[in-house]
Protein backbone atom coordinates (compact mmCIF):
# COMPACT_ATOMS: atom_id res chain seq x y z
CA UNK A 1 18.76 -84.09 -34.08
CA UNK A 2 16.63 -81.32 -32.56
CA UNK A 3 13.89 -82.32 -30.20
CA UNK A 4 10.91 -80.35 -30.27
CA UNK A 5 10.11 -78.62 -26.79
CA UNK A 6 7.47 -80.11 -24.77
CA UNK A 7 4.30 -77.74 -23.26
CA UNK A 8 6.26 -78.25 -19.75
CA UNK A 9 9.04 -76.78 -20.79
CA UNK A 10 7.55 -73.89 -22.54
CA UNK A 11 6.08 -73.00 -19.54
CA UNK A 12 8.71 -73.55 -17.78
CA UNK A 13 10.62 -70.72 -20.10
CA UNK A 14 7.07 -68.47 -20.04
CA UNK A 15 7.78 -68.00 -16.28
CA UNK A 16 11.56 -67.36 -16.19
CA UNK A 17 11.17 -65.02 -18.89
CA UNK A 18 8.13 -62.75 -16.80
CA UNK A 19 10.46 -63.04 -13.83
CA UNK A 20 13.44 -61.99 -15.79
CA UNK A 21 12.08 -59.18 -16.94
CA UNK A 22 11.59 -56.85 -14.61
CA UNK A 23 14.87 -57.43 -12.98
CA UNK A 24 16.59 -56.10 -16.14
CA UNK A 25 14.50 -53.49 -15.95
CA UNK A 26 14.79 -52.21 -12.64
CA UNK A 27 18.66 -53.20 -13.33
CA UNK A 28 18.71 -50.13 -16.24
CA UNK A 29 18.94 -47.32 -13.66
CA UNK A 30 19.79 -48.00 -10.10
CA UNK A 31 18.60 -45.31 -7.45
CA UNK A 32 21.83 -43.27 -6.50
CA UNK A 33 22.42 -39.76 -4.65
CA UNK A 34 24.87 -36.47 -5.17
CA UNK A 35 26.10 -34.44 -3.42
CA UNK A 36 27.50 -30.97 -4.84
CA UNK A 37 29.30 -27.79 -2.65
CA UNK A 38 27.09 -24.46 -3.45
CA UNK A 39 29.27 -22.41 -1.64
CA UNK A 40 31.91 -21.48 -4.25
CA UNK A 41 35.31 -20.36 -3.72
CA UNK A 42 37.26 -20.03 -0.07
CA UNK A 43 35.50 -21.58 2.61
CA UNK A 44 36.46 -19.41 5.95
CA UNK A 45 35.37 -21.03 9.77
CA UNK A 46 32.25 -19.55 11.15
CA UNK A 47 30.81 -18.67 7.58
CA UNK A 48 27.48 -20.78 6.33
CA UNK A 49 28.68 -23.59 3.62
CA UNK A 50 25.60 -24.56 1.97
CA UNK A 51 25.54 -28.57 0.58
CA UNK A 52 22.50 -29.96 -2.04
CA UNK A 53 22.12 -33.50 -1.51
CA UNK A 54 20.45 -35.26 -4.69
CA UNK A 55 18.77 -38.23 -4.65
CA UNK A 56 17.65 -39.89 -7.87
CA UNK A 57 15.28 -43.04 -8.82
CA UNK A 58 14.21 -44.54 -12.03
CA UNK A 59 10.41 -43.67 -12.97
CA UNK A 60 9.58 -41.97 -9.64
CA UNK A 61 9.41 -41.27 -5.79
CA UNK A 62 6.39 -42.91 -4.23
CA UNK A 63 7.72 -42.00 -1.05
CA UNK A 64 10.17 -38.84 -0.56
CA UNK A 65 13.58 -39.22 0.73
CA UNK A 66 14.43 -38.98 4.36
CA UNK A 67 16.89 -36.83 4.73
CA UNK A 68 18.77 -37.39 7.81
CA UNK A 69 20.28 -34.48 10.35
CA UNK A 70 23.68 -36.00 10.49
CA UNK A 71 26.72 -35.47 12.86
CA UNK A 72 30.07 -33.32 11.69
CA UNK A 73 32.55 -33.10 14.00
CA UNK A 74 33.95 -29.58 14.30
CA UNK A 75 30.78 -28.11 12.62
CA UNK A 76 27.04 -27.36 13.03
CA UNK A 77 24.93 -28.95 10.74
CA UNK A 78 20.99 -27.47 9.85
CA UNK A 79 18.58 -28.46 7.33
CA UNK A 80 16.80 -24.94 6.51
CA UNK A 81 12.66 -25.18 6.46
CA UNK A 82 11.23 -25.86 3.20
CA UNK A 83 10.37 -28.44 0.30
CA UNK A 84 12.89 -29.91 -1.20
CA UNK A 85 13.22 -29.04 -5.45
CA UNK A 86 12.08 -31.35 -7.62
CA UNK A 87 14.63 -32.64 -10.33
CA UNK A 88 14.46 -34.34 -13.98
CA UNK A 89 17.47 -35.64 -15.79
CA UNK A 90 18.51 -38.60 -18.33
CA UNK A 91 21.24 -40.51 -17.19
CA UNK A 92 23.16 -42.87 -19.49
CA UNK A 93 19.95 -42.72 -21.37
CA UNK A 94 17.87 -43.21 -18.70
CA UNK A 95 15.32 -40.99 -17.27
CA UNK A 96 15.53 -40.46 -13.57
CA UNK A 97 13.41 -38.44 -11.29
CA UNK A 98 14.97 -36.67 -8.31
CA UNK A 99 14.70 -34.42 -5.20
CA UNK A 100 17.22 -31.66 -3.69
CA UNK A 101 17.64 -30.86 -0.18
CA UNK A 102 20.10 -28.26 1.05
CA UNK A 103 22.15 -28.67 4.09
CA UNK A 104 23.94 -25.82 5.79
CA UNK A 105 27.18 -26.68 7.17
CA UNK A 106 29.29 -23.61 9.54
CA UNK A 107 32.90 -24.61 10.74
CA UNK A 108 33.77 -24.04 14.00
CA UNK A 109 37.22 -24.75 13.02
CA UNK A 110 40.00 -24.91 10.49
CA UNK A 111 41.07 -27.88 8.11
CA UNK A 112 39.53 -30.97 6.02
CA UNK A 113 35.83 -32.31 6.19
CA UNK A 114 34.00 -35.22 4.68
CA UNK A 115 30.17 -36.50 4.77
CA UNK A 116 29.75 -38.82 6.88
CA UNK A 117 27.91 -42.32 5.39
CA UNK A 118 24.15 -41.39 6.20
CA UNK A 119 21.86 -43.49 4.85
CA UNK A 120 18.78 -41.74 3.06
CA UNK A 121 15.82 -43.95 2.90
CA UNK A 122 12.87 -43.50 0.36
CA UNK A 123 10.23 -45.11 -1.52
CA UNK A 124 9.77 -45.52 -5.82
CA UNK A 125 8.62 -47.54 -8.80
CA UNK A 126 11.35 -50.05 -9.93
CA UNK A 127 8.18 -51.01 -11.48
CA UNK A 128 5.44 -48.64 -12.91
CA UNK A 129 2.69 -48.82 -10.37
CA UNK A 130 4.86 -51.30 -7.45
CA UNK A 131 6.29 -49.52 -4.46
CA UNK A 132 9.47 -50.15 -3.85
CA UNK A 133 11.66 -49.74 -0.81
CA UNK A 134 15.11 -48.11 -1.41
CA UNK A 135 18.09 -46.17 0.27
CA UNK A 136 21.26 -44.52 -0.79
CA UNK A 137 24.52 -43.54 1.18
CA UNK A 138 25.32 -39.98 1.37
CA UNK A 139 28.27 -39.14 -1.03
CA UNK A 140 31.58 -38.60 0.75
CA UNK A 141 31.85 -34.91 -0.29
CA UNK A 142 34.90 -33.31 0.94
CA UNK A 143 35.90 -29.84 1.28
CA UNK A 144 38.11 -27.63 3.27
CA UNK A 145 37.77 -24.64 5.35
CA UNK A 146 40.26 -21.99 6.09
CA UNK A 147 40.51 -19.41 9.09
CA UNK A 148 38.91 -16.89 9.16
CA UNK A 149 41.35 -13.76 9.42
CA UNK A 150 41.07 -11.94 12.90
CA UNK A 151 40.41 -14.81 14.51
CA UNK A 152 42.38 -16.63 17.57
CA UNK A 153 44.07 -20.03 16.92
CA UNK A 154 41.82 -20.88 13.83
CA UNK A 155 38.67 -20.79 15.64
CA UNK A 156 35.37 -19.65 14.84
CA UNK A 157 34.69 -15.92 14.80
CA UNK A 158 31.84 -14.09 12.93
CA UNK A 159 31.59 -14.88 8.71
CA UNK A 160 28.65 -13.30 7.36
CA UNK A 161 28.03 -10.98 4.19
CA UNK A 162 26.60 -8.39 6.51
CA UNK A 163 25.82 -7.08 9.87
CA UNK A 164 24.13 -4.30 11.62
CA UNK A 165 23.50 -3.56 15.40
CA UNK A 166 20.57 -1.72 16.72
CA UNK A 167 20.08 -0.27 19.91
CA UNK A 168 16.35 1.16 21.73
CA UNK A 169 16.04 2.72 24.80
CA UNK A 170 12.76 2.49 27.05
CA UNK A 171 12.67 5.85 27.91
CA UNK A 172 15.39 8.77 28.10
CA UNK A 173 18.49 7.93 29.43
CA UNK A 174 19.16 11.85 31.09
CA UNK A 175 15.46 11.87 33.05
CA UNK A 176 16.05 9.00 35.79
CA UNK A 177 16.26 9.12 39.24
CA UNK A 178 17.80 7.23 41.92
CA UNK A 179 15.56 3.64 42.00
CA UNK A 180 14.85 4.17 38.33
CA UNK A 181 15.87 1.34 35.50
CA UNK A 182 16.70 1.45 32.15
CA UNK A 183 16.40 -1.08 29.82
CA UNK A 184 18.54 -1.61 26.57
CA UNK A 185 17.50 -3.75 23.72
CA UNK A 186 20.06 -4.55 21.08
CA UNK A 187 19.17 -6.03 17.63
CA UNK A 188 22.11 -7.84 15.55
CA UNK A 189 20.97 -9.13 11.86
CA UNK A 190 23.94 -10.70 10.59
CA UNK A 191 23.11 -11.73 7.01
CA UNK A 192 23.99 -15.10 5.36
CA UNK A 193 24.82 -15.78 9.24
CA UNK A 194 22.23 -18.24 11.21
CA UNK A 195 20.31 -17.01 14.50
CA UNK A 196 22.55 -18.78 16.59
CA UNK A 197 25.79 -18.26 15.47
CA UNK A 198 25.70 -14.59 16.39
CA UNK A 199 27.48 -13.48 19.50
CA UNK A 200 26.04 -12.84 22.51
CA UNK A 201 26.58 -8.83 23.16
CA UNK A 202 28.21 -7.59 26.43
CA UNK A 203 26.20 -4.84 27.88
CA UNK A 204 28.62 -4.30 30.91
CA UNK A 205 28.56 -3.96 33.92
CA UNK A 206 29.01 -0.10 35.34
CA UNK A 207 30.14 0.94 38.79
CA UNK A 208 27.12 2.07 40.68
CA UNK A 209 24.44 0.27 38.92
CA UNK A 210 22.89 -3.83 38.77
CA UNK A 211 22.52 -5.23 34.97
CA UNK A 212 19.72 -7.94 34.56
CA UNK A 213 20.09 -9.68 30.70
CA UNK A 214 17.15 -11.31 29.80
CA UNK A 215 16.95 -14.79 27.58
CA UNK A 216 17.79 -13.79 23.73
CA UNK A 217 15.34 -13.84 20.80
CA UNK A 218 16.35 -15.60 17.97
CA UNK A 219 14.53 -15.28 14.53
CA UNK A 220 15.19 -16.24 10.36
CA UNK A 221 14.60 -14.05 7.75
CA UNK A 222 13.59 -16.33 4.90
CA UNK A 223 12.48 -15.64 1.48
CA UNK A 224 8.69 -16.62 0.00
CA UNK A 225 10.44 -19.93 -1.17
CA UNK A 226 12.22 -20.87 2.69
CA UNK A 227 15.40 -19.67 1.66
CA UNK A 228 17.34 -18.26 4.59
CA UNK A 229 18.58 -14.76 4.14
CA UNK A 230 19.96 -13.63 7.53
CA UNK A 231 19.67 -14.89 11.13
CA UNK A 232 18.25 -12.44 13.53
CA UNK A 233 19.12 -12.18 17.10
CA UNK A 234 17.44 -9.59 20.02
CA UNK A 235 18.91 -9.18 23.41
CA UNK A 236 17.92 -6.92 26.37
CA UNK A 237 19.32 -6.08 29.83
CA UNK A 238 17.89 -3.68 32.67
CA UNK A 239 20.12 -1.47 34.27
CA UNK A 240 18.99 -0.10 37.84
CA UNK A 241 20.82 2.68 39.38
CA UNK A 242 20.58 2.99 43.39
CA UNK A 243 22.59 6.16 43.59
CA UNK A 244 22.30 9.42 42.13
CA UNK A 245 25.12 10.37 39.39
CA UNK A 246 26.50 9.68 35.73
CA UNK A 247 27.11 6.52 34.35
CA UNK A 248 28.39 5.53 30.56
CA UNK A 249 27.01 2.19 29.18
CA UNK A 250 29.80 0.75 27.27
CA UNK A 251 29.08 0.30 23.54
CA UNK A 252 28.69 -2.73 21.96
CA UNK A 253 30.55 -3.97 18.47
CA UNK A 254 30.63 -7.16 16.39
CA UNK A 255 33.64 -7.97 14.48
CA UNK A 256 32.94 -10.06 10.79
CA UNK A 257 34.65 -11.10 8.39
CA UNK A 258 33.08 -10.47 4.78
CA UNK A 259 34.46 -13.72 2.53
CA UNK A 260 33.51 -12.15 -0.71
CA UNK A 261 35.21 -9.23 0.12
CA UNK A 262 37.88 -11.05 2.40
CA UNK A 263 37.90 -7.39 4.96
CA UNK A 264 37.41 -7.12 8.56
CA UNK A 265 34.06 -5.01 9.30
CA UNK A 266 32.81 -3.63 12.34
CA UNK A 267 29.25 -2.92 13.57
CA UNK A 268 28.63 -0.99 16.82
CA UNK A 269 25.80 0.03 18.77
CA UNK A 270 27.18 3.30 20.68
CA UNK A 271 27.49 4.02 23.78
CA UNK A 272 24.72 5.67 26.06
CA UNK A 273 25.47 8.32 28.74
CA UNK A 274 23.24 8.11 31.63
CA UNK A 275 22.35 11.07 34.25
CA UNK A 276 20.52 9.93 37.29
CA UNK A 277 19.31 12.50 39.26
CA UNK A 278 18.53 12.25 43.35
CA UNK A 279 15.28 10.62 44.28
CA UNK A 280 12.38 12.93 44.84
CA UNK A 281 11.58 13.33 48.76
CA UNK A 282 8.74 10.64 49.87
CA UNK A 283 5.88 11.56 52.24
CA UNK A 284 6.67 9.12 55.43
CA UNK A 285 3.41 11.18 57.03
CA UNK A 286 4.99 11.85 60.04
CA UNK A 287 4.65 15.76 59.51
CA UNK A 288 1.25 17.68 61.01
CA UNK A 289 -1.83 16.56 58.53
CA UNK A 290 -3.28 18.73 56.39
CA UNK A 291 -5.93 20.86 57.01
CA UNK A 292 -9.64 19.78 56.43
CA UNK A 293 -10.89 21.31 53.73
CA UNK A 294 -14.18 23.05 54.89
CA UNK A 295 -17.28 22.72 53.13
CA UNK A 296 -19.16 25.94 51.92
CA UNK A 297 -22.33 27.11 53.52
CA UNK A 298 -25.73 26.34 52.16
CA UNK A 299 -26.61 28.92 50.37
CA UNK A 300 -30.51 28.98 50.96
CA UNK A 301 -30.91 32.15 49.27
CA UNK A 302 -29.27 30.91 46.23
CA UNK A 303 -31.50 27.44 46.19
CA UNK A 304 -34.78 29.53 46.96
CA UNK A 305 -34.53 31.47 43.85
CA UNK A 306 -33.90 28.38 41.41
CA UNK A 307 -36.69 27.04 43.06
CA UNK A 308 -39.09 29.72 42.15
CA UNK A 309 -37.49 30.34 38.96
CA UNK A 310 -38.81 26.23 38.03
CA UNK A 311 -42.09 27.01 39.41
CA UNK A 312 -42.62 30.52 37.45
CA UNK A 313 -41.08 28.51 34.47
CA UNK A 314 -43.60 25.31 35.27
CA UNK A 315 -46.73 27.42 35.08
CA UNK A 316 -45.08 29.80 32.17
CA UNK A 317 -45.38 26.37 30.03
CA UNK A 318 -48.71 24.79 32.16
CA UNK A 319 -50.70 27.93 30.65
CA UNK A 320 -48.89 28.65 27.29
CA UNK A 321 -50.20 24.57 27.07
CA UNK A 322 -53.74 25.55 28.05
CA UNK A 323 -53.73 28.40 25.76
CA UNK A 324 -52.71 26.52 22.67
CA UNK A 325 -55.31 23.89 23.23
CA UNK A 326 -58.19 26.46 23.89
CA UNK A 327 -57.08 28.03 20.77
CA UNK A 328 -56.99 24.78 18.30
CA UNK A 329 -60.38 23.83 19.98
CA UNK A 330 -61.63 27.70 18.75
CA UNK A 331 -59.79 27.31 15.41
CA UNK A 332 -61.57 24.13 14.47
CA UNK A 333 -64.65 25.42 15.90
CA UNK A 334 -64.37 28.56 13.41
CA UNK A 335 -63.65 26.13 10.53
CA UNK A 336 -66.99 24.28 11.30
CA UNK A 337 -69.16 27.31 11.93
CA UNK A 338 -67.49 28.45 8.19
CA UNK A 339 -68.04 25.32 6.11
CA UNK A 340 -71.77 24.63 7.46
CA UNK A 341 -72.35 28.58 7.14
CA UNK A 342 -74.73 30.20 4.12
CA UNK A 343 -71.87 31.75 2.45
CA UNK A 344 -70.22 28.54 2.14
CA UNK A 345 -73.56 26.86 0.84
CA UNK A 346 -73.70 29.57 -1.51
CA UNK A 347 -69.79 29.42 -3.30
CA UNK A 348 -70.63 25.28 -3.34
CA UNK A 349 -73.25 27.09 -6.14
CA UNK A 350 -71.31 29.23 -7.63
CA UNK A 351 -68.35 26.31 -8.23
CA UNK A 352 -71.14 24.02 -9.54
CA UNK A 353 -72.40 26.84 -12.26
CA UNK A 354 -68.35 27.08 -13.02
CA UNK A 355 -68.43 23.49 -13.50
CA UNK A 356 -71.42 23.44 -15.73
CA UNK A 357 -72.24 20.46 -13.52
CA UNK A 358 -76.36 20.70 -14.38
CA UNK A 359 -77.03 17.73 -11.92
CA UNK A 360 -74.88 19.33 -8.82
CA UNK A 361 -76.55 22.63 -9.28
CA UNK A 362 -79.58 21.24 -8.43
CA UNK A 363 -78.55 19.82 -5.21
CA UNK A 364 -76.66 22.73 -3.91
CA UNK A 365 -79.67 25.14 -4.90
CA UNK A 366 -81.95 22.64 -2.84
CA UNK A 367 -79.27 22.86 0.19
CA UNK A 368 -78.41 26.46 0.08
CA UNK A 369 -81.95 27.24 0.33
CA UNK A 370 -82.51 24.93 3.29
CA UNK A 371 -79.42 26.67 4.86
CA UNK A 372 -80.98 29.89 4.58
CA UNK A 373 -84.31 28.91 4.83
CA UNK A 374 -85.44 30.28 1.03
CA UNK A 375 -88.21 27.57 0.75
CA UNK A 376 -88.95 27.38 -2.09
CA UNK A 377 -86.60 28.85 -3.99
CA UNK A 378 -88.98 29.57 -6.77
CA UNK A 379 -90.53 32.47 -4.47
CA UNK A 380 -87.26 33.53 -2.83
CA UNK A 381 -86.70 34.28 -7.17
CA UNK A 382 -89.97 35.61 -7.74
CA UNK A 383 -89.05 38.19 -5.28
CA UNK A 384 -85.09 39.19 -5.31
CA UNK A 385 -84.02 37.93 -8.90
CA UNK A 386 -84.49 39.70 -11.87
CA UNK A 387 -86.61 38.37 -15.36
CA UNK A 388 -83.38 36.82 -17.15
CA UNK A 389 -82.18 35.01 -13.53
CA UNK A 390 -85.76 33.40 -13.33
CA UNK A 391 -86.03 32.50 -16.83
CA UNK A 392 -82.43 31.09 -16.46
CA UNK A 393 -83.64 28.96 -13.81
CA UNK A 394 -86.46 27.82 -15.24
CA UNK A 395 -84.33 26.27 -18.43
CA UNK A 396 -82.55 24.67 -16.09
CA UNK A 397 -85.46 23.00 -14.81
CA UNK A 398 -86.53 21.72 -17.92
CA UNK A 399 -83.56 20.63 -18.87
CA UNK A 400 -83.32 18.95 -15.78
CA UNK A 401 -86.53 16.94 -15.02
CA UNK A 402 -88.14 17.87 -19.12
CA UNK A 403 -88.59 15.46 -21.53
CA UNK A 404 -85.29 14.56 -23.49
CA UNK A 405 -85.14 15.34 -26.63
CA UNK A 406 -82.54 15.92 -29.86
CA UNK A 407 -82.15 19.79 -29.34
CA UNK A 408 -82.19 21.14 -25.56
CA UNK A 409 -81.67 24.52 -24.92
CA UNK A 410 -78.28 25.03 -23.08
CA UNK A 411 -77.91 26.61 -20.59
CA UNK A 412 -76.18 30.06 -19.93
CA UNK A 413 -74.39 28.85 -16.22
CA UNK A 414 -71.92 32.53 -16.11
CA UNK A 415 -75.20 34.46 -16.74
CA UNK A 416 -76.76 31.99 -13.87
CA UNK A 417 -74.13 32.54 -11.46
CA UNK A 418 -74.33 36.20 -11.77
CA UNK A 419 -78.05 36.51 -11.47
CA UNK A 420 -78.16 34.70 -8.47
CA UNK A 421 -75.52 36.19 -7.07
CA UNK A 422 -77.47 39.43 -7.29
CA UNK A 423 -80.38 37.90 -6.09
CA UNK A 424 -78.08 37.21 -3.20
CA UNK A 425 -77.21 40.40 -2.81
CA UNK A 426 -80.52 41.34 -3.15
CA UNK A 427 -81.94 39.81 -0.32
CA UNK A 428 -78.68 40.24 2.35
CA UNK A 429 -79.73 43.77 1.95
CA UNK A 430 -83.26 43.40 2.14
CA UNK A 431 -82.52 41.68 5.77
CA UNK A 432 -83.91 38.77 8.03
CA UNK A 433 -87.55 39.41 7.52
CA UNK A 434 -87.10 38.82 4.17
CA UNK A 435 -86.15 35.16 4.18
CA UNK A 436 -89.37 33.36 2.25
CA UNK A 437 -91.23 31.29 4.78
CA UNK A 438 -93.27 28.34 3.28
CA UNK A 439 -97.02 28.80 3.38
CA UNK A 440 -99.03 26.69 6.23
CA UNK A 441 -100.34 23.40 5.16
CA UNK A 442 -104.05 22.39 4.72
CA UNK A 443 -105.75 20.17 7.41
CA UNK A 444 -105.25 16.74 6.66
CA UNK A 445 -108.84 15.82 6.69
CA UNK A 446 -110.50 19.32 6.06
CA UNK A 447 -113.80 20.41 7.42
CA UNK A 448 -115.94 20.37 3.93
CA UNK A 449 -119.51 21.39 6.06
């Protein structure tokens, strides 16, 4: 007989079963790393053997790996700047998220290596969501490296792809004199070759002269991604020369071996003939000294005339200023005198009679005749203008100050103009005494007795 379970024990099975679970779960797909050789085929001392390390967790990193700088006896060992590459894969079913770092490993000697056990600590979700703390063992890859050919007793010489030696002078090397220095700079880019595995360059030392190296400059050339691409090194050295004479700075080679092509290259800087001549003779001032230069005479004569010369030229421009002023003052005079003038009076009436402007001819007649001192006009007529001119002017009147009405008379204003203009002309000729004088005024209060 089955007894039926009792609340305590279902809850009892409630909890083992939520605490149960996620252990089988984070059970599925344990974290784990790999580690895989890039470098394919013969490995050769002194060349760069490149390494990806893998690590992998289920779900994914909440912290990245730390990847550790470990120890390889008989071998340097870098980790190359840059990101590591992010990595998907399904494993046994399983999706895993990973990360790749690349190590660079370069034998200094021949024979067998293996990984050492480094531990590579990191962060993930066993859980969705839960940070969990998690390390791996590096993989105990092994590979083996063989001498490289041309080198002594297995050790390491130069492996690279490819090198090239450069060589700049600081000035030219046949224009020195005794005391003088020289300095050499030699470039080596050795590619697939770090910095600091390239050989230090002998510059020599010849008879005659002192050689001062300076400390090397070491540089990467990386891709846009970090990816090393050759190692860079720069070293320079002074020569002096205390004696007069020719010297030969001994050229400078590098030896590699290429490993895809498995040949022996060479690289050279050549050599650099030098021709120091004797140092020029120095002044010790002991001789007689030099002469004081004497100072010209004063030339009064000279100084007299540019004196005058800026006085003629100072009153040249002082009166040529006095002049122009005097005549701008009689210019604008002359325009005055012209616009207030009777001739001037007199085209403001012949304008107005072109404008047909009945109104304005009335005020420039009235002015005019002030001007010229025609008061009134209707005498100055009587006497110089002709029967149509005075009729003319009379219309004018009365269609001026006349009663309005429906069908004025216009007025002829060419046949105007012209008969006053002859009127004009009339009375320029006739002279001064001819100007109409208005007749004396009656006594105010006249004497009727």
């Amino acid at each position: 007989m089955i007894r039926p379970v009792t609340g305590f024990f279902a809850l009892a099975l409630v909890l083992l079963a939520y605490w149960l679970v996620p252990a089988s779960l984070a059970s599925a797909a344990d974290p784990f790393a790999r580690a895989t050789l890039a470098t394919k085929g013969t490995l050769y001392t002194g060349q760069e053997v490149h390494i990806d390390v893998d690590v992998f967790v289920p779900n994914y990193f909440m912290t990245p790996p730390r990847f550790p700088l470990f120890d390889l006896s008989g071998a340097v060992v870098t980790i190359p700047d840059g990101s590591g590459v992010n990595l998907n894969e399904t494993v046994n079913g399983e999706s895993v998220s990973g990360i790749r770092k690349s190590y660079v490993v370069t034998p200094q000697t021949a024979g067998d290596y293996t990984l050492p056990p480094a531990e590579i600590p990191f962060g993930y979700a066993a859980v969705p969501g839960r940070l969990t703390e998690g390390k791996v063992t590096l993989p105990p890859l092994k590979f083996t490296v063989e001498a490289a050919p041309g080198t002594a007793e297995g050790g390491a010489g130069v492996t690279a792809v490819k090198v090239t030696v450069d060589q700049a002078l600081d000035r030219d090397a046949s224009g020195l004199h005794a005391g003088d220095a020289l300095v050499r700079t030699i470039t080596v880019r050795a590619e697939g070759l770090d910095a600091m595995m390239i050989p230090e360059p002998n510059f020599g030392s010849p008879a005659g002269a002192r050689v001062y190296v300076q400390d090397p400059a070491l540089s990467e050339e990386r891709t846009p991604r970090g990816e090393p691409v050759a190692g860079v090194r720069k070293d320079a050295a002074t020569y002096v020369f205390a004696q007069a004479g020719s010297y030969r700075l001994p050229a400078i080679d590098i030896e590699w071996f290429d490993p895809q092509t498995r040949n022996i290259e060479q690289a050279e800087a050549p050599m650099v003939a030098v021709t120091v001549a004797a140092a020029p003779p120095v002044d010790t001032g002991l001789g007689p000294p030099a002469p004081v230069p004497q100072k010209p005479p004063f030339d009064w004569r000279l100084w007299a005339g540019v004196g005058a010369a800026a006085v003629v030229a100072a009153a040249i421009i002082w009166l040529a200023a006095r002049l122009l002023s005097r005549a701008e003052s009689w210019g604008e005079a002359w325009h005055r005198r012209r616009l207030d003038s009777e001739p001037e009076y007199f085209r403001h009436i012949e304008q107005t009679c072109r404008d047909h402007d009945l109104t304005r001819l009335s005020q420039t007649l009235d002015a005019w005749s002030r001007k010229s001192g025609n008061i009134p006009l209707s005498r100055w007529l009587d006497r110089f203008a002709d029967a149509a001119t005075q009729r003319l002017f009379a219309e004018h009147q009365r269609a001026l100050y006349g009663k309005p009405s429906g069908d004025r008379t216009r007025i002829d204003f060419g046949a105007l103009r012209s008969g006053l203009r002859t009127a004009r002309r009339n009375w320029l000729r006739s002279g001064p005494s001819a100007t109409v004088r208005p007749a004396a005024l009656p006594p105010l209060n006249p004497d009727f007795a």
